[in-house]
PDB file of N, CA and C in Angstrom:
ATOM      1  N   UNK A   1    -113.652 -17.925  10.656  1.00  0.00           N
ATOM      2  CA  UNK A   1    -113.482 -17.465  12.012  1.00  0.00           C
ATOM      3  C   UNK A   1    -112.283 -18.159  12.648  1.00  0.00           C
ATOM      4  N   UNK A   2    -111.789 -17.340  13.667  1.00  0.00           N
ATOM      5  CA  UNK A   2    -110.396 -18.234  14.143  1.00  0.00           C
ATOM      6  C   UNK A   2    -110.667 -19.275  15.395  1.00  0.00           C
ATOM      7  N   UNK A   3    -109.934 -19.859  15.136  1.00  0.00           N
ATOM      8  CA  UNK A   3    -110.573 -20.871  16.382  1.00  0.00           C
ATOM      9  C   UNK A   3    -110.531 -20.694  17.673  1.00  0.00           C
ATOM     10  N   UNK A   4    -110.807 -21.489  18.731  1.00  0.00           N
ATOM     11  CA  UNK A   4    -110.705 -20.925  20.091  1.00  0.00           C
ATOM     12  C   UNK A   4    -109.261 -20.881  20.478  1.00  0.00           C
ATOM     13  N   UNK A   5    -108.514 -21.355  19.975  1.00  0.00           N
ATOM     14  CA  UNK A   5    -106.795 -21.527  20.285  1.00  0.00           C
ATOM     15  C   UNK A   5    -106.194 -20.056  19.710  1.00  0.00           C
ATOM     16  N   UNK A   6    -106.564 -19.363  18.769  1.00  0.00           N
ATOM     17  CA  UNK A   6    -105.665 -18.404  17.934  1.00  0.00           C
ATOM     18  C   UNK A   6    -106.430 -17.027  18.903  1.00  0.00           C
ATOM     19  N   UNK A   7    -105.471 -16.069  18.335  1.00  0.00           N
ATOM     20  CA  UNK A   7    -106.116 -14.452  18.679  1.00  0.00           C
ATOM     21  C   UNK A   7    -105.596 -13.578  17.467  1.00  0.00           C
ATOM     22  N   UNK A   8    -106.562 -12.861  17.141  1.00  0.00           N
ATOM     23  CA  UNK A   8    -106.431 -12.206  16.137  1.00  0.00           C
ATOM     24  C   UNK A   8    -106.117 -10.187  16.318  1.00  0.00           C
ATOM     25  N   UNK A   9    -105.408 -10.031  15.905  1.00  0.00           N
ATOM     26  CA  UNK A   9    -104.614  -8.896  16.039  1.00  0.00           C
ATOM     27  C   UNK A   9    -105.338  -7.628  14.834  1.00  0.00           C
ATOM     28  N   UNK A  10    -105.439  -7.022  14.882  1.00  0.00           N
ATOM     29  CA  UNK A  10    -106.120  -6.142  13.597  1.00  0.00           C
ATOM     30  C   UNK A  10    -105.869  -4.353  14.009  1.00  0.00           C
ATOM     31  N   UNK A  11    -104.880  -4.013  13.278  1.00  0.00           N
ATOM     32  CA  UNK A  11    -103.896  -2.609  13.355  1.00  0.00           C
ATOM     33  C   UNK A  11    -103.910  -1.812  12.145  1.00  0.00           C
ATOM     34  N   UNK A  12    -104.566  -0.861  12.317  1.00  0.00           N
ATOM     35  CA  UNK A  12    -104.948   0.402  11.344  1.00  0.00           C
ATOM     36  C   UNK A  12    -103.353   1.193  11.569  1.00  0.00           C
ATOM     37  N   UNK A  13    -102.572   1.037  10.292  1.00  0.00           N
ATOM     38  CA  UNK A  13    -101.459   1.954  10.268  1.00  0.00           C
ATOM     39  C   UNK A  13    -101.759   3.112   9.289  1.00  0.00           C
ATOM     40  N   UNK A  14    -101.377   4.779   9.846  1.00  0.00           N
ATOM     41  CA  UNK A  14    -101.011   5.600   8.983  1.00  0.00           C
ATOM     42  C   UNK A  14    -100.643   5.841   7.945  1.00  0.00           C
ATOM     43  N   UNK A  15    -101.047   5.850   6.901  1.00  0.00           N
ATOM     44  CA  UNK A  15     -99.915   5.581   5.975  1.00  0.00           C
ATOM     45  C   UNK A  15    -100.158   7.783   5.118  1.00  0.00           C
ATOM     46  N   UNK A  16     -98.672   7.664   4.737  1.00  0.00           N
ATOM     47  CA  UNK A  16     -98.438   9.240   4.311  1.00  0.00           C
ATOM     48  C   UNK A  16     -98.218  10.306   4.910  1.00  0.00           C
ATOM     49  N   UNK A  17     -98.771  11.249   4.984  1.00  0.00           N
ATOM     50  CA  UNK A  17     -98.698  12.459   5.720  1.00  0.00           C
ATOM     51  C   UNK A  17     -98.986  12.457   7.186  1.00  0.00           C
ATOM     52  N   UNK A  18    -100.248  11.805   7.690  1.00  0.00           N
ATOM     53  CA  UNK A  18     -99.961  11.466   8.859  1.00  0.00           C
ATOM     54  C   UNK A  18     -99.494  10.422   9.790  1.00  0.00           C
ATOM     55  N   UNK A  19     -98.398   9.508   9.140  1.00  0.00           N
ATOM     56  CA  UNK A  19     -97.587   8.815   9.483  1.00  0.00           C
ATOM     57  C   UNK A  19     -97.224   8.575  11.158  1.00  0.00           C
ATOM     58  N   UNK A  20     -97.044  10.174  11.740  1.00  0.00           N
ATOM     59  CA  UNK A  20     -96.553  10.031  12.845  1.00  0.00           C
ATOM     60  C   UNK A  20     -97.743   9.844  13.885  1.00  0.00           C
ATOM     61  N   UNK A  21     -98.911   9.521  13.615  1.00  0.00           N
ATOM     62  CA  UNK A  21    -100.120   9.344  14.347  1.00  0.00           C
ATOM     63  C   UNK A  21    -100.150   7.902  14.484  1.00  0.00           C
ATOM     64  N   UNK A  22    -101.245   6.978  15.433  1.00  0.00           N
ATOM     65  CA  UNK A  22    -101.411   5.921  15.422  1.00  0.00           C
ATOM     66  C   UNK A  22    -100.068   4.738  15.706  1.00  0.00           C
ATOM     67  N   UNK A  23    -100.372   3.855  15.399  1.00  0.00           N
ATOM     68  CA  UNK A  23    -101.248   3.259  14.970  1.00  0.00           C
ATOM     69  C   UNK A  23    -102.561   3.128  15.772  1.00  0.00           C
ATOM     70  N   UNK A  24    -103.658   2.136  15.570  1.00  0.00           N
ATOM     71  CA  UNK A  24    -104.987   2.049  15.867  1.00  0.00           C
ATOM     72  C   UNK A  24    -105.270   0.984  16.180  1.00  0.00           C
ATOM     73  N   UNK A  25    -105.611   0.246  17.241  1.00  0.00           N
ATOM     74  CA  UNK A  25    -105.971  -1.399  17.406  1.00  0.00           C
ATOM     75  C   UNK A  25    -107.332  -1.317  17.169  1.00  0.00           C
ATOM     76  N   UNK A  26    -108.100  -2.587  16.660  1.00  0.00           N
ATOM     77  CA  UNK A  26    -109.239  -2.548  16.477  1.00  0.00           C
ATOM     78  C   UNK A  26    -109.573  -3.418  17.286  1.00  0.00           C
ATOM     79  N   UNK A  27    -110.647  -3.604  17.823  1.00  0.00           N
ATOM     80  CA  UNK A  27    -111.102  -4.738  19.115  1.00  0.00           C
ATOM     81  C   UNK A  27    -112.275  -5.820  17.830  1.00  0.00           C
ATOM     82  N   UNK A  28    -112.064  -7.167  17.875  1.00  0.00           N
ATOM     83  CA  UNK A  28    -112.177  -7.965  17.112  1.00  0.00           C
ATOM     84  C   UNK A  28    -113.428  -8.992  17.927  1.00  0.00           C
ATOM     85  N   UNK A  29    -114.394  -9.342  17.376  1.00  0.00           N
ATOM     86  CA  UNK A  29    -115.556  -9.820  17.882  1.00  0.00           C
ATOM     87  C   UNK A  29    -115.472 -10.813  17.076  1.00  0.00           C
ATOM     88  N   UNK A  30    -114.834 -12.172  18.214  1.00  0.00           N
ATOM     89  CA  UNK A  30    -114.761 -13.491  17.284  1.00  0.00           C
ATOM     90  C   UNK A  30    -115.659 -14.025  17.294  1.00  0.00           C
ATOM     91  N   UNK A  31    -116.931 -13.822  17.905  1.00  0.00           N
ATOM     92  CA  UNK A  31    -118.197 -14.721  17.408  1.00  0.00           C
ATOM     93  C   UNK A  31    -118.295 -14.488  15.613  1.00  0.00           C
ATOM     94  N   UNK A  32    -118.207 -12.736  15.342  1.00  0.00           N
ATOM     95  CA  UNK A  32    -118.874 -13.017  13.852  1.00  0.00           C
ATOM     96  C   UNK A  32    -118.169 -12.747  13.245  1.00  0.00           C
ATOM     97  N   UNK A  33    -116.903 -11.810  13.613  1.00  0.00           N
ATOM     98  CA  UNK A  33    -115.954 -11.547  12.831  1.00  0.00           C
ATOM     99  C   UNK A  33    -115.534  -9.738  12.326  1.00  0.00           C
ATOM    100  N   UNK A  34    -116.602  -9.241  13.089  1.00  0.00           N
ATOM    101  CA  UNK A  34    -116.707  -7.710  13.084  1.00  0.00           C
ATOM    102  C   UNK A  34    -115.706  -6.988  13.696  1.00  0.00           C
ATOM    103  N   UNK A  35    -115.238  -6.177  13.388  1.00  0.00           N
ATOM    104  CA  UNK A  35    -114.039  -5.454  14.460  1.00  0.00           C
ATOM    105  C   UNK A  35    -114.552  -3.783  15.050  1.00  0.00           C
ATOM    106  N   UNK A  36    -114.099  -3.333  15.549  1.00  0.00           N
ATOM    107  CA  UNK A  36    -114.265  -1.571  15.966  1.00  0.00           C
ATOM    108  C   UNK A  36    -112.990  -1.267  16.019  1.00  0.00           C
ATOM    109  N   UNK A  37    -112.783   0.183  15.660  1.00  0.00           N
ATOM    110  CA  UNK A  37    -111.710   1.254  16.266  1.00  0.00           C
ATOM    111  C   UNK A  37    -112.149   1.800  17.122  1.00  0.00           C
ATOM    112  N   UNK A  38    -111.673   2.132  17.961  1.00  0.00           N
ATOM    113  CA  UNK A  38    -112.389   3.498  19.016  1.00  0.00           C
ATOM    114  C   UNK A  38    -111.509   4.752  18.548  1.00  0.00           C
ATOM    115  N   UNK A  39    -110.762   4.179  18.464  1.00  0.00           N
ATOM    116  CA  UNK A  39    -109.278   5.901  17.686  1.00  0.00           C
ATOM    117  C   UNK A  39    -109.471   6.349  19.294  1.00  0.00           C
ATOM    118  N   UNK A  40    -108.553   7.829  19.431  1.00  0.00           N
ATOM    119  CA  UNK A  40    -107.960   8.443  20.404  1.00  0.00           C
ATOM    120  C   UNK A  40    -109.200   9.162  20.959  1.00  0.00           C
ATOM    121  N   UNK A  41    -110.052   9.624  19.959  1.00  0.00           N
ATOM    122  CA  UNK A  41    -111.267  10.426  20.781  1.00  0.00           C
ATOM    123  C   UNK A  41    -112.119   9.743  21.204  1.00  0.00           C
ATOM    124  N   UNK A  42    -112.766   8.257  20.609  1.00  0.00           N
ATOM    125  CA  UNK A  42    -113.665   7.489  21.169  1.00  0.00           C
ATOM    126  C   UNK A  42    -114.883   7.610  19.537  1.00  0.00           C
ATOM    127  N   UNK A  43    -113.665   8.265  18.817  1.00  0.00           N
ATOM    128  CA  UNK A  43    -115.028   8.458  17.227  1.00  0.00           C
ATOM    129  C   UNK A  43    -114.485   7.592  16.141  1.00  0.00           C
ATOM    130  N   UNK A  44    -113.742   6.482  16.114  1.00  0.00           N
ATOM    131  CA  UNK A  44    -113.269   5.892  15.355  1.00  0.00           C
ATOM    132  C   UNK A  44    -111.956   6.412  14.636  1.00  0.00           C
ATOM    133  N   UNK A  45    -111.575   5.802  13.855  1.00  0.00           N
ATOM    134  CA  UNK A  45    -110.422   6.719  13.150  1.00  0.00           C
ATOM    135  C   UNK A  45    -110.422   8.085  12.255  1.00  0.00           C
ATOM    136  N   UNK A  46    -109.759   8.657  12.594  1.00  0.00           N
ATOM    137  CA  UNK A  46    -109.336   9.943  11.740  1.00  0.00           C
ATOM    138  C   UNK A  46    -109.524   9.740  10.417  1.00  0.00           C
ATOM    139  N   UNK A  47    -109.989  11.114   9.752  1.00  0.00           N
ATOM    140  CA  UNK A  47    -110.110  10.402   8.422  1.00  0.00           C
ATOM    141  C   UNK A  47    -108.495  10.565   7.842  1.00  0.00           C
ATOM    142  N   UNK A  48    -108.150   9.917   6.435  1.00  0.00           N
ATOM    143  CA  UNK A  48    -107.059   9.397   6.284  1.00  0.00           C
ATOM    144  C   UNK A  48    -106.812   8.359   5.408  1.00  0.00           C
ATOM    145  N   UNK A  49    -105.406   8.074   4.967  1.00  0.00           N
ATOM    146  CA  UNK A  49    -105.316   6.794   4.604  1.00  0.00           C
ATOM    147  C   UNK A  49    -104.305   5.488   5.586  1.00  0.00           C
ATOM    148  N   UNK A  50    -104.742   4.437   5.539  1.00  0.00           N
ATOM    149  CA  UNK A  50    -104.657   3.924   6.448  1.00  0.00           C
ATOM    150  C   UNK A  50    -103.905   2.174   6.016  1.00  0.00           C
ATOM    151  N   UNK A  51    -103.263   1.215   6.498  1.00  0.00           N
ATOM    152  CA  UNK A  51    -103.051   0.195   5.802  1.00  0.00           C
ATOM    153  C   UNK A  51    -103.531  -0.990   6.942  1.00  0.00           C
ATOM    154  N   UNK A  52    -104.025  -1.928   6.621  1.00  0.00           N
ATOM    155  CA  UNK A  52    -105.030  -2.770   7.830  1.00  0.00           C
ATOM    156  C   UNK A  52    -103.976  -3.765   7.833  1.00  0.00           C
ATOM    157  N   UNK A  53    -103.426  -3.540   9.056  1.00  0.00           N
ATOM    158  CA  UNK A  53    -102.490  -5.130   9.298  1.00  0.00           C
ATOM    159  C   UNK A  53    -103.260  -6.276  10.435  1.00  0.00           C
ATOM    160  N   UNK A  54    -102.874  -7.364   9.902  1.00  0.00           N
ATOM    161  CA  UNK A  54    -104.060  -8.652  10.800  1.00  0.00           C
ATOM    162  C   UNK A  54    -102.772 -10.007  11.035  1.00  0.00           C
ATOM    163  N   UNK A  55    -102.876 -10.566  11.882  1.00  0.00           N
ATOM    164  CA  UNK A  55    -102.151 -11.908  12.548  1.00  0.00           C
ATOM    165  C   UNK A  55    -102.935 -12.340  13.215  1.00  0.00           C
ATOM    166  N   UNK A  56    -102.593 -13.531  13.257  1.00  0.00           N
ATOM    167  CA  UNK A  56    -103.681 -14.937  13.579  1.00  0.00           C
ATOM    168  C   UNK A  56    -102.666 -15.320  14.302  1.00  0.00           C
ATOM    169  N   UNK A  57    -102.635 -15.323  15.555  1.00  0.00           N
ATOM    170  CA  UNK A  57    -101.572 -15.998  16.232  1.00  0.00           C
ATOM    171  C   UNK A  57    -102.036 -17.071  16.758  1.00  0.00           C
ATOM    172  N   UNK A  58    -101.184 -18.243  16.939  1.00  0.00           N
ATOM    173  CA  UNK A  58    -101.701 -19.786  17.433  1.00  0.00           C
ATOM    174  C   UNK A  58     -99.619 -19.901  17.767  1.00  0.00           C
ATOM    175  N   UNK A  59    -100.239 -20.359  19.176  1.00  0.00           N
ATOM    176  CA  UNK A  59     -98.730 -20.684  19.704  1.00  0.00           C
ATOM    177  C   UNK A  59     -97.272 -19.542  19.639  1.00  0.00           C
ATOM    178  N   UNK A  60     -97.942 -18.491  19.555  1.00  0.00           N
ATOM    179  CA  UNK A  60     -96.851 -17.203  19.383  1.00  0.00           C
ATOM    180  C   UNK A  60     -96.612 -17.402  18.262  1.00  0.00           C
ATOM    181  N   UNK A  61     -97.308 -18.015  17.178  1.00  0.00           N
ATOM    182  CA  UNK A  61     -96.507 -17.857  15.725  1.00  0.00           C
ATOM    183  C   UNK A  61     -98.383 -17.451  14.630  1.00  0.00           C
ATOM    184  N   UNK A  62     -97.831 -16.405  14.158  1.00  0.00           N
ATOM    185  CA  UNK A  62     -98.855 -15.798  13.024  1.00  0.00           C
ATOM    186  C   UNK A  62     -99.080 -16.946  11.782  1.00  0.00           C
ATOM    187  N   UNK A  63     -99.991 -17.499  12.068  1.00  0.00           N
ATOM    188  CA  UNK A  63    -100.527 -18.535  11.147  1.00  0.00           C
ATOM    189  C   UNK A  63    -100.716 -17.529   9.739  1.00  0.00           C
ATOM    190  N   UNK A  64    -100.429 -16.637   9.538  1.00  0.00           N
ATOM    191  CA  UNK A  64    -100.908 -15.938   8.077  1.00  0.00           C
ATOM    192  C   UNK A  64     -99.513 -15.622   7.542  1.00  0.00           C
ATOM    193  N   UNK A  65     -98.292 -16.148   8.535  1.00  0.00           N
ATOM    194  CA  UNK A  65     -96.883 -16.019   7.841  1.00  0.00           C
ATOM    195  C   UNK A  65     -96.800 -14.731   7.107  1.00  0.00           C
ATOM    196  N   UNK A  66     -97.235 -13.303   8.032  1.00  0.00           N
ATOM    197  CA  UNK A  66     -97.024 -12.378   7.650  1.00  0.00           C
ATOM    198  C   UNK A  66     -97.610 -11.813   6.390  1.00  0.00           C
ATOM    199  N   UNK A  67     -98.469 -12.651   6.107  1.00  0.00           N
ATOM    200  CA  UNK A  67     -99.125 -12.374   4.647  1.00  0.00           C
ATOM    201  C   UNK A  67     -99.576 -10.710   4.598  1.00  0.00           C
ATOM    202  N   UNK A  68    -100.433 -10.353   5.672  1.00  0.00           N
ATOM    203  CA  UNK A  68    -101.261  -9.150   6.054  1.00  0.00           C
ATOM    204  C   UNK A  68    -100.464  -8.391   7.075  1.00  0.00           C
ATOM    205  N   UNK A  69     -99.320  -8.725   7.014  1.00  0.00           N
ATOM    206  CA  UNK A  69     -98.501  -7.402   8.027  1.00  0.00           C
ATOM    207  C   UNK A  69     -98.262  -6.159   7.194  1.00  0.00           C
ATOM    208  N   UNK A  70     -98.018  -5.289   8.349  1.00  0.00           N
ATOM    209  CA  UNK A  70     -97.556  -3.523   8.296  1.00  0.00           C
ATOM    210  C   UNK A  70     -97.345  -3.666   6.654  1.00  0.00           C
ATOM    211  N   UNK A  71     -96.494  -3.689   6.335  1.00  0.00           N
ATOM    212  CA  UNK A  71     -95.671  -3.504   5.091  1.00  0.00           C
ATOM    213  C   UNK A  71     -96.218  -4.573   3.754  1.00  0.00           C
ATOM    214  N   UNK A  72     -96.823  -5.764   4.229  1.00  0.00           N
ATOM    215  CA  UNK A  72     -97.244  -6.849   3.049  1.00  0.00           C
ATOM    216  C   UNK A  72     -98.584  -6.796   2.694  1.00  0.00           C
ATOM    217  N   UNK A  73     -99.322  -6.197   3.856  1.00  0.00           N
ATOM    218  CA  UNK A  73    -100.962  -5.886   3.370  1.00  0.00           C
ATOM    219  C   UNK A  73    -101.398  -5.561   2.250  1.00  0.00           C
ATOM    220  N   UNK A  74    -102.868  -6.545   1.231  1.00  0.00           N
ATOM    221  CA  UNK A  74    -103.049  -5.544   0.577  1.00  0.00           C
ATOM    222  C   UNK A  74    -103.625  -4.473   1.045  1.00  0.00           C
ATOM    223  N   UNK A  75    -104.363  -4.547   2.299  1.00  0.00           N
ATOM    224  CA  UNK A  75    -105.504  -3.765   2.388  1.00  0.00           C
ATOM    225  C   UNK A  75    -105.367  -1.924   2.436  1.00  0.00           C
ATOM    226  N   UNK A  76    -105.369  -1.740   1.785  1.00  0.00           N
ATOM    227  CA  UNK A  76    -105.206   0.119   2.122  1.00  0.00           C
ATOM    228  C   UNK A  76    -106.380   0.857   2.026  1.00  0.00           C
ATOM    229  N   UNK A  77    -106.377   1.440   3.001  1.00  0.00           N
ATOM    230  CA  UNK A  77    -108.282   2.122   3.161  1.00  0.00           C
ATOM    231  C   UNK A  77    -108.028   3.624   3.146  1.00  0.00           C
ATOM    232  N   UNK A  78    -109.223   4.284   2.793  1.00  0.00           N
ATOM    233  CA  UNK A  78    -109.122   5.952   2.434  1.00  0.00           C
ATOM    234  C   UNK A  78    -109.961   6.207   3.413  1.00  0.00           C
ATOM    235  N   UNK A  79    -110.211   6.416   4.624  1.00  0.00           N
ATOM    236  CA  UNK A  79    -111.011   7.174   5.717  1.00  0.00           C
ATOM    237  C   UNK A  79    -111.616   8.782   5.375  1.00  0.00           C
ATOM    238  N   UNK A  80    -112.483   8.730   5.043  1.00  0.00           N
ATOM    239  CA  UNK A  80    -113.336  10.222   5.065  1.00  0.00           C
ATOM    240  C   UNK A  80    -114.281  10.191   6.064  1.00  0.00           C
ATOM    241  N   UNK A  81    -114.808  11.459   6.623  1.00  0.00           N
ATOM    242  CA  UNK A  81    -115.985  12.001   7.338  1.00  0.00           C
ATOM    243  C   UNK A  81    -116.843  11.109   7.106  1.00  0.00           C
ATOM    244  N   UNK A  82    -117.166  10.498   5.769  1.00  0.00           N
ATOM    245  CA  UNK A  82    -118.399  10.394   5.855  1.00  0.00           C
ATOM    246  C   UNK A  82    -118.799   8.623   6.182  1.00  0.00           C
ATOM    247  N   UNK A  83    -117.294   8.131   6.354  1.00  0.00           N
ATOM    248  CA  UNK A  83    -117.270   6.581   6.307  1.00  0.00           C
ATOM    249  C   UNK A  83    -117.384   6.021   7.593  1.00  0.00           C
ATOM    250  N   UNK A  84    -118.162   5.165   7.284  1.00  0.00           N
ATOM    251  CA  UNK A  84    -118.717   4.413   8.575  1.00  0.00           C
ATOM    252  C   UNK A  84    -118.598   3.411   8.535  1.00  0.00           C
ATOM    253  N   UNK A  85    -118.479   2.456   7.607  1.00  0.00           N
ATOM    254  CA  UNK A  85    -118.131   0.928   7.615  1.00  0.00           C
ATOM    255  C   UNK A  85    -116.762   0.564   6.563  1.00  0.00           C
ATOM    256  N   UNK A  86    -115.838  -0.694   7.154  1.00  0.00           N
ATOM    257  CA  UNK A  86    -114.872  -0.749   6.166  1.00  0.00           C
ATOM    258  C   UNK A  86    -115.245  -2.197   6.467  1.00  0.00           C
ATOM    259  N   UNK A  87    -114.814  -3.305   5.367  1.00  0.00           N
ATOM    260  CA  UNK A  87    -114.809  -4.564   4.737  1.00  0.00           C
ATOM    261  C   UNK A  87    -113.847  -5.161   4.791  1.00  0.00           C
ATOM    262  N   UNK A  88    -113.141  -5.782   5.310  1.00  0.00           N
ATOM    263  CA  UNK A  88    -111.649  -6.692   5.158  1.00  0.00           C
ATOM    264  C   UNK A  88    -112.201  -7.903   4.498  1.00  0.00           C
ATOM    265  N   UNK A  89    -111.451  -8.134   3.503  1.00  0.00           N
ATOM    266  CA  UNK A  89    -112.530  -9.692   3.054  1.00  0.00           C
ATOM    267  C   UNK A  89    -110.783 -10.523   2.818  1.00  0.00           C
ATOM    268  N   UNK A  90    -110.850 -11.539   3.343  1.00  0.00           N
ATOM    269  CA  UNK A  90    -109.441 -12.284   3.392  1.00  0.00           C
ATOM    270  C   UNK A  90    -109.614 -13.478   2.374  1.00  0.00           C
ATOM    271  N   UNK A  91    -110.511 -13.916   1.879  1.00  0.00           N
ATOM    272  CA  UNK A  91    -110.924 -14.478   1.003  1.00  0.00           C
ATOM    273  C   UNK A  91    -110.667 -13.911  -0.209  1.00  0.00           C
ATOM    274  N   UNK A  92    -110.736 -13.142  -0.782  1.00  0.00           N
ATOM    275  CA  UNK A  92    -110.774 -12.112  -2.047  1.00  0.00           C
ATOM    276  C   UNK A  92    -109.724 -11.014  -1.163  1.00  0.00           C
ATOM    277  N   UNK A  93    -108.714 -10.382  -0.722  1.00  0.00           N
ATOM    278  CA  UNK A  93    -108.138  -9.325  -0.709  1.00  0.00           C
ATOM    279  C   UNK A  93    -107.842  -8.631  -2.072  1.00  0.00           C
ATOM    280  N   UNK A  94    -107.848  -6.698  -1.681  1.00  0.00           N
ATOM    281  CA  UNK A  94    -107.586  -6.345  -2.954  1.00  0.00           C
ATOM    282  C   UNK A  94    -106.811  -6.766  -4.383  1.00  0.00           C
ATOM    283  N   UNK A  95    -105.491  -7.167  -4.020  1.00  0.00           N
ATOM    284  CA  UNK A  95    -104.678  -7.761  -5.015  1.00  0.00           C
ATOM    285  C   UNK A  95    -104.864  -8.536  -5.520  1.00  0.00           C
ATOM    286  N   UNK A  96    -105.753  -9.579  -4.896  1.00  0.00           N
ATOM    287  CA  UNK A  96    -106.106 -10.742  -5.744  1.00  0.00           C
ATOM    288  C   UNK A  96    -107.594 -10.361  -6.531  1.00  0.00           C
ATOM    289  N   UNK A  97    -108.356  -9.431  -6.017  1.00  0.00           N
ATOM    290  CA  UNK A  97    -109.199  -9.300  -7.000  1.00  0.00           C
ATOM    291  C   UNK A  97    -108.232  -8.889  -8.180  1.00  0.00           C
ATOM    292  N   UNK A  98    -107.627  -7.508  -8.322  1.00  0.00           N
ATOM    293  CA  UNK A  98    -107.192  -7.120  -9.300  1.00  0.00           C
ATOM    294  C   UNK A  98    -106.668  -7.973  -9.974  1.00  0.00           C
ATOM    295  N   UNK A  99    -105.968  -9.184  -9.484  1.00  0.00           N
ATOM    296  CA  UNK A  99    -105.270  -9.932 -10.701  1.00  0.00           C
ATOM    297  C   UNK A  99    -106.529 -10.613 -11.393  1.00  0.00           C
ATOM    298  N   UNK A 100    -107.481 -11.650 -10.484  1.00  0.00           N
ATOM    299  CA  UNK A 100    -108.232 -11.578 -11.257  1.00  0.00           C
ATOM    300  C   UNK A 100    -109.186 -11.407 -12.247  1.00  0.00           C
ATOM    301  N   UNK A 101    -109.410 -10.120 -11.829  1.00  0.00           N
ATOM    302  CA  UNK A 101    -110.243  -8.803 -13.200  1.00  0.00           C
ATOM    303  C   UNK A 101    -109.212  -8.882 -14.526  1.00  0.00           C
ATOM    304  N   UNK A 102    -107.586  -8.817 -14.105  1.00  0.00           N
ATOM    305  CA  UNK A 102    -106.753  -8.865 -15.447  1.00  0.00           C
ATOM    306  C   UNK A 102    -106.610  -9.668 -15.749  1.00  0.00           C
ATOM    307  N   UNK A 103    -106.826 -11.324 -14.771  1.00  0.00           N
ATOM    308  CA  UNK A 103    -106.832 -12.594 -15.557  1.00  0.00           C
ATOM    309  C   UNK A 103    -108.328 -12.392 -16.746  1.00  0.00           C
ATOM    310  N   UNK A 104    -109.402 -11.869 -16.346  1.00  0.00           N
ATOM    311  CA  UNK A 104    -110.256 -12.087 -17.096  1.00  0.00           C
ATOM    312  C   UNK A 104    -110.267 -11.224 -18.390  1.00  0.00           C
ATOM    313  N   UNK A 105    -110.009  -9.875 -17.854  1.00  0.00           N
ATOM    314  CA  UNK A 105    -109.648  -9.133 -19.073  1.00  0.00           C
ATOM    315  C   UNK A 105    -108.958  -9.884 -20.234  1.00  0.00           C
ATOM    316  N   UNK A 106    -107.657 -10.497 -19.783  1.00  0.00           N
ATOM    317  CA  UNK A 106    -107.028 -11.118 -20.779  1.00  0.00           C
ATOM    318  C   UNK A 106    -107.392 -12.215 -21.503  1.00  0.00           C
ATOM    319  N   UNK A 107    -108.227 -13.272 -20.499  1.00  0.00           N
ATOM    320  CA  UNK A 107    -108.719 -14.214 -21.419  1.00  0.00           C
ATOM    321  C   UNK A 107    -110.056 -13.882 -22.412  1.00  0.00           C
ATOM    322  N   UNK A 108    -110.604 -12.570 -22.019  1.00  0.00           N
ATOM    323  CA  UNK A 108    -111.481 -12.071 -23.109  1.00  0.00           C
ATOM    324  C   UNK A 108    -111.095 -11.648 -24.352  1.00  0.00           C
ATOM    325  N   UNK A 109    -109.552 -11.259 -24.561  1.00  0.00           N
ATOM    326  CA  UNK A 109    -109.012 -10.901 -25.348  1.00  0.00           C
ATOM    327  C   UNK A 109    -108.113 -12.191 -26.173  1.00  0.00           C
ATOM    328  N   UNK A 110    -108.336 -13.337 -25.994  1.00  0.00           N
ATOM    329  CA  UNK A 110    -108.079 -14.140 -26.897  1.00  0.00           C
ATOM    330  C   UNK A 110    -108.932 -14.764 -27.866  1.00  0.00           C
TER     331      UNK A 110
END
C-alpha cells in the first residue's frame, strides 16, 4: 500500500482500434488497494483492449521511475461484456511471470 505521503495515479489507456477514446482514470481506495472505473457512462469501461498505467508519486516524482507508464506497462487487459473484475498484481506483473515460467521451463530441460 502507498503511504500517507504518495498518491497513486491508475489510467486505463486504449490501446488499437479504439485509440481515439479515453483514456480512463480509475479512483484508487488506499485503505486496501482496490480501484474503480466509472468510464463515460457510469458502467465501467468499454469493452476493449486496454494498457493499465500506475505512478506513485511522492514529492512530484513517480517513485516507480516510470516502470508502469503509458508505453512501459506490462499490464494489457482485454475488456469484454462479460468482465467484471481485473487484477493488477505489481508484485508478479505479466512479464515477469512469463520470464519466470521460461526460467523454469528451461531449467527443466537440463
Amino acid at each position: 500500500m502507498p503511504a500517507e505521503t504518495e498518491t497513486v495515479h491508475l489510467t486505463f489507456f486504449p490501446d488499437g482500434d479504439q485509440a481515439e477514446q479515453g483514456p480512463y482514470q480509475a479512483e484508487v481506495n488506499r485503505k486496501d488497494g482496490t480501484f474503480r472505473v466509472v468510464g463515460l457512462d457510469g458502467k465501467g469501461l468499454p469493452p476493449g483492449k486496454y494498457r493499465a498505467a500506475m505512478q506513485i508519486m511522492k514529492n512530484r516524482k513517480d517513485i516507480l521511475k516510470g516502470a508502469y507508464g503509458k508505453t512501459g506497462s506490462p499490464f494489457s487487459i482485454d475488456v469484454t461484456d462479460a468482465t467484471k473484475e481485473v487484477t493488477l498484481d505489481l508484485d508478479t506483473p505479466p512479464l515477469q511471470q512469463a520470464n519466470s515460467s521460461a526460467r523454469r521451463d528451461r531449467d527443466r530441460m537440463r
